[in-house]
Protein backbone atom coordinates (compact mmCIF):
# COMPACT_ATOMS: atom_id res chain seq x y z
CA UNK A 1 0.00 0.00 0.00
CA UNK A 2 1.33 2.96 -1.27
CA UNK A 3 2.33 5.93 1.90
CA UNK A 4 -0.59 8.41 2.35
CA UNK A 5 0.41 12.23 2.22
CA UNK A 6 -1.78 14.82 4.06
CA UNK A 7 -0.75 17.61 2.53
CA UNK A 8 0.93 19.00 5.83
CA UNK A 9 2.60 17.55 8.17
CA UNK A 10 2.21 17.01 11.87
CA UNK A 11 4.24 15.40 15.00
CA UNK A 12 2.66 13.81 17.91
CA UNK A 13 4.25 13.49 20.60
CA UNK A 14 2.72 10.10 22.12
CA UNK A 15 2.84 8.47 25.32
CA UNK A 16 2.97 4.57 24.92
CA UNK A 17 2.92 3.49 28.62
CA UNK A 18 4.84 0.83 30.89
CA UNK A 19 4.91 -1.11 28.33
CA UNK A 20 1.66 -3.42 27.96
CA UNK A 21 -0.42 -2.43 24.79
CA UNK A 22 -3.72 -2.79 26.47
CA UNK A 23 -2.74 -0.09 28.62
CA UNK A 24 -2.74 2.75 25.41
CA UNK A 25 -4.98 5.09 25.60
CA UNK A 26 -7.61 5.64 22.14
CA UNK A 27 -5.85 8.51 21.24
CA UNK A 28 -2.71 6.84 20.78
CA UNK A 29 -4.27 3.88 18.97
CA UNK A 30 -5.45 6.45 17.01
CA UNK A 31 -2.38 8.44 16.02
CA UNK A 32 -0.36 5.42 15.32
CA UNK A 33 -3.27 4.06 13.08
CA UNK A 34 -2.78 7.52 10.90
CA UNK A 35 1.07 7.53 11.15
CA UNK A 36 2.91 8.01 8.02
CA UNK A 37 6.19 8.12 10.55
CA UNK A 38 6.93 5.83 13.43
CA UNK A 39 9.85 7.07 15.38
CA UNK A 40 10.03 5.37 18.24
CA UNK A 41 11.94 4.71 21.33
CA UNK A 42 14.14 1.11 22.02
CA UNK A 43 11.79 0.05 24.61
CA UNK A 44 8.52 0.03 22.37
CA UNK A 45 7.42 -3.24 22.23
CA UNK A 46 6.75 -4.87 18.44
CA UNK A 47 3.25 -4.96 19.77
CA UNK A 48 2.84 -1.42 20.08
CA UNK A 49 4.57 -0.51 16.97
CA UNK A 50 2.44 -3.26 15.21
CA UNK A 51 -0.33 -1.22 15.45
CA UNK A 52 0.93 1.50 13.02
CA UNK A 53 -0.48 0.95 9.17
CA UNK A 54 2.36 -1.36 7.18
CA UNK A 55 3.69 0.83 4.89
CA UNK A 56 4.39 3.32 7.90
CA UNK A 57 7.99 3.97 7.93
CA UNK A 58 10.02 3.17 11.22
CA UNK A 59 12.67 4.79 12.82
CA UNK A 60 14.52 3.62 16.05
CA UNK A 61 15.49 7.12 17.70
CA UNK A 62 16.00 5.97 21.12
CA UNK A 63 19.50 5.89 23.08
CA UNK A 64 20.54 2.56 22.12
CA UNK A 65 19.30 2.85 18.71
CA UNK A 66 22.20 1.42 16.47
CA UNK A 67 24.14 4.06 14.55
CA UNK A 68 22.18 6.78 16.72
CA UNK A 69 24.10 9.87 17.43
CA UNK A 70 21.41 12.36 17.61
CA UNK A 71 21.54 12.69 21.75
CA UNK A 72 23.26 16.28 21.87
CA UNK A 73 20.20 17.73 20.03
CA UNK A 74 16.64 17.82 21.74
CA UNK A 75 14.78 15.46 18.88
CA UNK A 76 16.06 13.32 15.97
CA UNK A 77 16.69 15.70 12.88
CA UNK A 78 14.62 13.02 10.52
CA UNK A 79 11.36 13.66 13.06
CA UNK A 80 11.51 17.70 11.84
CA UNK A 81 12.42 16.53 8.37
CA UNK A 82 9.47 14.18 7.63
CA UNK A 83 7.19 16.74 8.91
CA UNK A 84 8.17 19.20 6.80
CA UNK A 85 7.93 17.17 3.94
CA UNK A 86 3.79 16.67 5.08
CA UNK A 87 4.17 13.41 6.81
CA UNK A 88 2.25 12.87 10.52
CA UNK A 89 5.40 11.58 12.60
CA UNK A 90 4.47 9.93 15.64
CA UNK A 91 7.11 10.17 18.27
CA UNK A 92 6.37 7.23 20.55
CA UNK A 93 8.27 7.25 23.48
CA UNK A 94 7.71 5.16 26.62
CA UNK A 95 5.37 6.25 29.79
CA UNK A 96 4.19 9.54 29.59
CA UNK A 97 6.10 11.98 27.06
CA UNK A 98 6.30 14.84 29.99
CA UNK A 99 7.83 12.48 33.09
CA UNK A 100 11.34 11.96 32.23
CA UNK A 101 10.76 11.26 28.98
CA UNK A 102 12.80 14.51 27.28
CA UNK A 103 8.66 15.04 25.75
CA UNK A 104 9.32 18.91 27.14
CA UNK A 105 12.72 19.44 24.97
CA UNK A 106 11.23 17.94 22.18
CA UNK A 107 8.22 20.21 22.31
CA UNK A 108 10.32 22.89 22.27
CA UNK A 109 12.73 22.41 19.32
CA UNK A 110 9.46 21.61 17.44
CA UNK A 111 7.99 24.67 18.47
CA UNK A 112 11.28 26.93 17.57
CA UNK A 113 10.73 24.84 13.71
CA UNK A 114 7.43 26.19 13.44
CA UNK A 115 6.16 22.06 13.24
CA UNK A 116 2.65 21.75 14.24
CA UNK A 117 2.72 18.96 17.40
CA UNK A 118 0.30 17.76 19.66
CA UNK A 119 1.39 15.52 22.88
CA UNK A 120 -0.60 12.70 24.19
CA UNK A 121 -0.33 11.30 27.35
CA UNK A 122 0.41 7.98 28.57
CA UNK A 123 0.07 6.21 31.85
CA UNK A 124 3.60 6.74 33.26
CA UNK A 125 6.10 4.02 34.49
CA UNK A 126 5.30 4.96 38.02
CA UNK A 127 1.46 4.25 37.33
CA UNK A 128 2.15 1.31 35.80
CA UNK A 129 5.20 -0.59 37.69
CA UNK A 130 2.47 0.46 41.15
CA UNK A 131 -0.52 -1.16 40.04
CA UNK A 132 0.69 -4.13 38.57
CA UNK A 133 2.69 -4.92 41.72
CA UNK A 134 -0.57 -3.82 43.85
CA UNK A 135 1.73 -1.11 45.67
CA UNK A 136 -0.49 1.77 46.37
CA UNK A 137 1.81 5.05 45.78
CA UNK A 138 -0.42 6.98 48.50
CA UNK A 139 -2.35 5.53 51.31
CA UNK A 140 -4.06 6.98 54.26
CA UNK A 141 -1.89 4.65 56.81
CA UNK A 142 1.17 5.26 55.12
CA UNK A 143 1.57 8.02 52.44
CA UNK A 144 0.07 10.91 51.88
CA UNK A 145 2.87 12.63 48.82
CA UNK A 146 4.92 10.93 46.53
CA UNK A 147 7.68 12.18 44.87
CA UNK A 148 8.95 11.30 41.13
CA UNK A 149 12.51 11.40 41.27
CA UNK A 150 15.26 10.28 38.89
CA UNK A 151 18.96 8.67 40.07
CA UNK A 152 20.39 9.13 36.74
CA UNK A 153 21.63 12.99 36.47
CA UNK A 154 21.74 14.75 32.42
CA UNK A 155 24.86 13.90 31.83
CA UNK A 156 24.77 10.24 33.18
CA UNK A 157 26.89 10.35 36.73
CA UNK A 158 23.86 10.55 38.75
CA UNK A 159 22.82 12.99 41.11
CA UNK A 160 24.65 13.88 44.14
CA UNK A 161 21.91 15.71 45.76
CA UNK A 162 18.86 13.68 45.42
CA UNK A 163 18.95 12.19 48.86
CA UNK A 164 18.78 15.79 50.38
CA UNK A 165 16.52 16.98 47.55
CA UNK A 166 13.35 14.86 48.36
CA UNK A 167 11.01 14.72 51.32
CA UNK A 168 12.67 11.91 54.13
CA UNK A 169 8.86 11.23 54.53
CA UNK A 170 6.05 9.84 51.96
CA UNK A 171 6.64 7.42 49.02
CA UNK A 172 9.71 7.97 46.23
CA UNK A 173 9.43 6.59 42.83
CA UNK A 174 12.94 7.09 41.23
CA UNK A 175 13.79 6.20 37.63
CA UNK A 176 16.90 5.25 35.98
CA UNK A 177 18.64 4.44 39.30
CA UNK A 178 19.16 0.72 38.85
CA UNK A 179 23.06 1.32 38.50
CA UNK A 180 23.41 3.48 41.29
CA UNK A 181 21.10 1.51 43.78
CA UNK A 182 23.61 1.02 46.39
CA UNK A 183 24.93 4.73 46.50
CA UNK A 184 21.43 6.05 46.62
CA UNK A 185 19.88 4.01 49.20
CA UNK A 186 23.04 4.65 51.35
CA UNK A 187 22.28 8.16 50.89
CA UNK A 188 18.74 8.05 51.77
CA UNK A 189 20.10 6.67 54.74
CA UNK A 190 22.19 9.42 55.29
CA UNK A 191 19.50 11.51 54.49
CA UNK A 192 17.18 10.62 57.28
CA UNK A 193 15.02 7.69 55.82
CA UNK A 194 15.15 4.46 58.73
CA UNK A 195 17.71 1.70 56.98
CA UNK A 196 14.26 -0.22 57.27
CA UNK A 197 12.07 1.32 55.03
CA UNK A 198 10.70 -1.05 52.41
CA UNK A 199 11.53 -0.98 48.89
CA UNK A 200 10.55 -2.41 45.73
CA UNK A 201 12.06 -2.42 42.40
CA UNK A 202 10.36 -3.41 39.28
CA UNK A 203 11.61 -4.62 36.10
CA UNK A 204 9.99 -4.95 32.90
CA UNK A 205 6.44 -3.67 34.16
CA UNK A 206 3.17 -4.86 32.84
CA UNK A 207 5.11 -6.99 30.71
CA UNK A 208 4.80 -10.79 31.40
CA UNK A 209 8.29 -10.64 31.85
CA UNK A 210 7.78 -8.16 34.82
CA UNK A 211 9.98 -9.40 38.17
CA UNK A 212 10.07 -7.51 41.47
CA UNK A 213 12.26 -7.72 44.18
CA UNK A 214 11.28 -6.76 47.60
CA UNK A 215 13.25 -5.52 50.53
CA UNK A 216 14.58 -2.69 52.54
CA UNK A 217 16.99 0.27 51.99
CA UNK A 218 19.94 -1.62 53.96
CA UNK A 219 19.36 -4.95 51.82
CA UNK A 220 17.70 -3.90 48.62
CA UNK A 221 20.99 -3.14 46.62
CA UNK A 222 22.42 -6.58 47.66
CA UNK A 223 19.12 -8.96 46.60
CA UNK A 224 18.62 -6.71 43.43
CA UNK A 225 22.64 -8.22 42.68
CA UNK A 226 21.29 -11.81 43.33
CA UNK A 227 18.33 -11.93 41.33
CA UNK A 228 20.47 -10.03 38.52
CA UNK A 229 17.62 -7.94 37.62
CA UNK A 230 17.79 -6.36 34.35
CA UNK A 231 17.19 -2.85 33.33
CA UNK A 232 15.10 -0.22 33.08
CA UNK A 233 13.67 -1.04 36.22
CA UNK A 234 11.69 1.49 39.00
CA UNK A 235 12.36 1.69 42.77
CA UNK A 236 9.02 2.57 45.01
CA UNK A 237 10.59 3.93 48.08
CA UNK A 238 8.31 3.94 51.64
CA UNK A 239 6.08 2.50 53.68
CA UNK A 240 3.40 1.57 50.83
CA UNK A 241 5.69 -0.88 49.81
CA UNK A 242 4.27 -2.72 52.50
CA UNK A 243 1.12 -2.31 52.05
CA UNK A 244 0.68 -3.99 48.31
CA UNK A 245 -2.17 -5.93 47.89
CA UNK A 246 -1.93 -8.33 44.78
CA UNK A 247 -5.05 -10.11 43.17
CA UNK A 248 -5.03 -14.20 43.26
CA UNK A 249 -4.49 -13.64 39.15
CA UNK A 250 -0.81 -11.66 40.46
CA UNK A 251 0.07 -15.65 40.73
CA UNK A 252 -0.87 -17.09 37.35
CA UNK A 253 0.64 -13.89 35.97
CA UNK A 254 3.87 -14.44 37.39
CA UNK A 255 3.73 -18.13 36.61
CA UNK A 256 3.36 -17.12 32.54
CA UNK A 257 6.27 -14.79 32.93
CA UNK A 258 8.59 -17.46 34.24
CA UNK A 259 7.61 -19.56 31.48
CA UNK A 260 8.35 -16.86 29.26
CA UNK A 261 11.73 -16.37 30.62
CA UNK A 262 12.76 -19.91 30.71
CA UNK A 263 11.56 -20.35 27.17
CA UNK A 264 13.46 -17.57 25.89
């Protein structure tokens, strides 16, 4: 099928979610089913990017992307390019395009190029690692703020302040920090948090490869290293850690994952 042109073009910024494709909203179906240009982050699932029309071109942008050296600008020089040549680019990036997802940066180098955009959200990592693990990120018992927080500074050395940067009370959720786990819960520590506050990290939410690994700031760095948990992964910080309630179906879930695993 031949690509459809519009006549002008047009960028959306989407949001795809944690990563499960049920968990899209109908606008997104909706862009990507229009798409003439899929540019798309490395943790899209096929999937996701399934749902664009076939003859919609693809373009791995993201920072693992082979051959991708684009990461000193705010967005990939082919997203601007398609668009001015009256193709509807869909930028599809993972969780929500506005939560550490560079959506901001990109919104504004395609505002200075005079590209008509229009974001959509999506349900953020923190959303979705939280409810399919049954933690509740505020709770009248235990929580009542929760900071977003990210362990992995601009320019990739982390950040040296975060432990005196965020509340020592209420829940955390902090991205990117699954290579500086030890330093940062030694620093919340430091900070003023109790060595027992619970913690969970998450890998691969919504996925059925999700695992979780439970425990507290003094031992969480140490069983994350045992169960080799691979990235990107989210650590919930606080007290609502333990109180997660998980349906009976959390158990046939996690039963399909490990089947997954082991057959892959």
């Amino acid at each position: 099928m031949a690509k459809r042109r519009t006549g002008h073009g047009k960028v959306w910024l989407v949001g795809a979610g944690p990563g499960d494709p049920e968990l899209l909203t109908l606008k997104a179906v909706r862009a990507l089913s229009e798409a003439d240009v899929v540019a798309y982050d490395e943790l899209i699932s096929e999937e996701i990017l399934a749902l664009a029309p076939a003859h919609a071109e693809r373009i791995a942008v993201g920072r693992r992307a082979n051959g991708c050296r684009h990461h000193d600008e705010k967005i990939h020089p082919a997203v601007i390019a398609r668009a001015r040549a009256g193709d509807v680019v869909v930028r599809l990036k993972g969780g929500d395009p506005l939560v550490f997802g560079r959506g901001g940066e990109e919104a504004e180098e395609l505002a200075s190029a005079g590209v008509p955009f229009e974001i959509v959200p999506g349900i953020s990592a923190a959303l979705g690692a939280a409810a399919a693990s049954g933690i509740p990120l505020t709770h009248r018992g235990a929580a009542s703020s929760v900071t977003f927080a990210t362990a992995h500074a601009a320019h990739g050395d982390g950040d040296p302040k975060l432990a005196t940067t965020v509340p020592i009370t209420g829940t955390i959720v902090l991205y990117m920090g699954l290579g500086r786990l030890a330093e940062t819960a030694a620093s919340l520590v430091a900070a003023g948090r109790a060595p027992e506050t619970p913690v969970a990290v998450i890998a691969h939410a919504t996925r059925a490869t999700e695992r979780k690994v439970i425990g507290t700031l003094a031992t969480i760095a140490d069983e994350v290293a045992r169960a080799a948990l691979p990235a990107p992964a989210l650590i919930v910080v606080g007290e609502v850690v333990g109180r997660a309630v998980e349906s009976p179906l959390a158990e046939v879930l996690a039963e399909t994952g490990a089947r997954l695993r082991r057959a892959g």
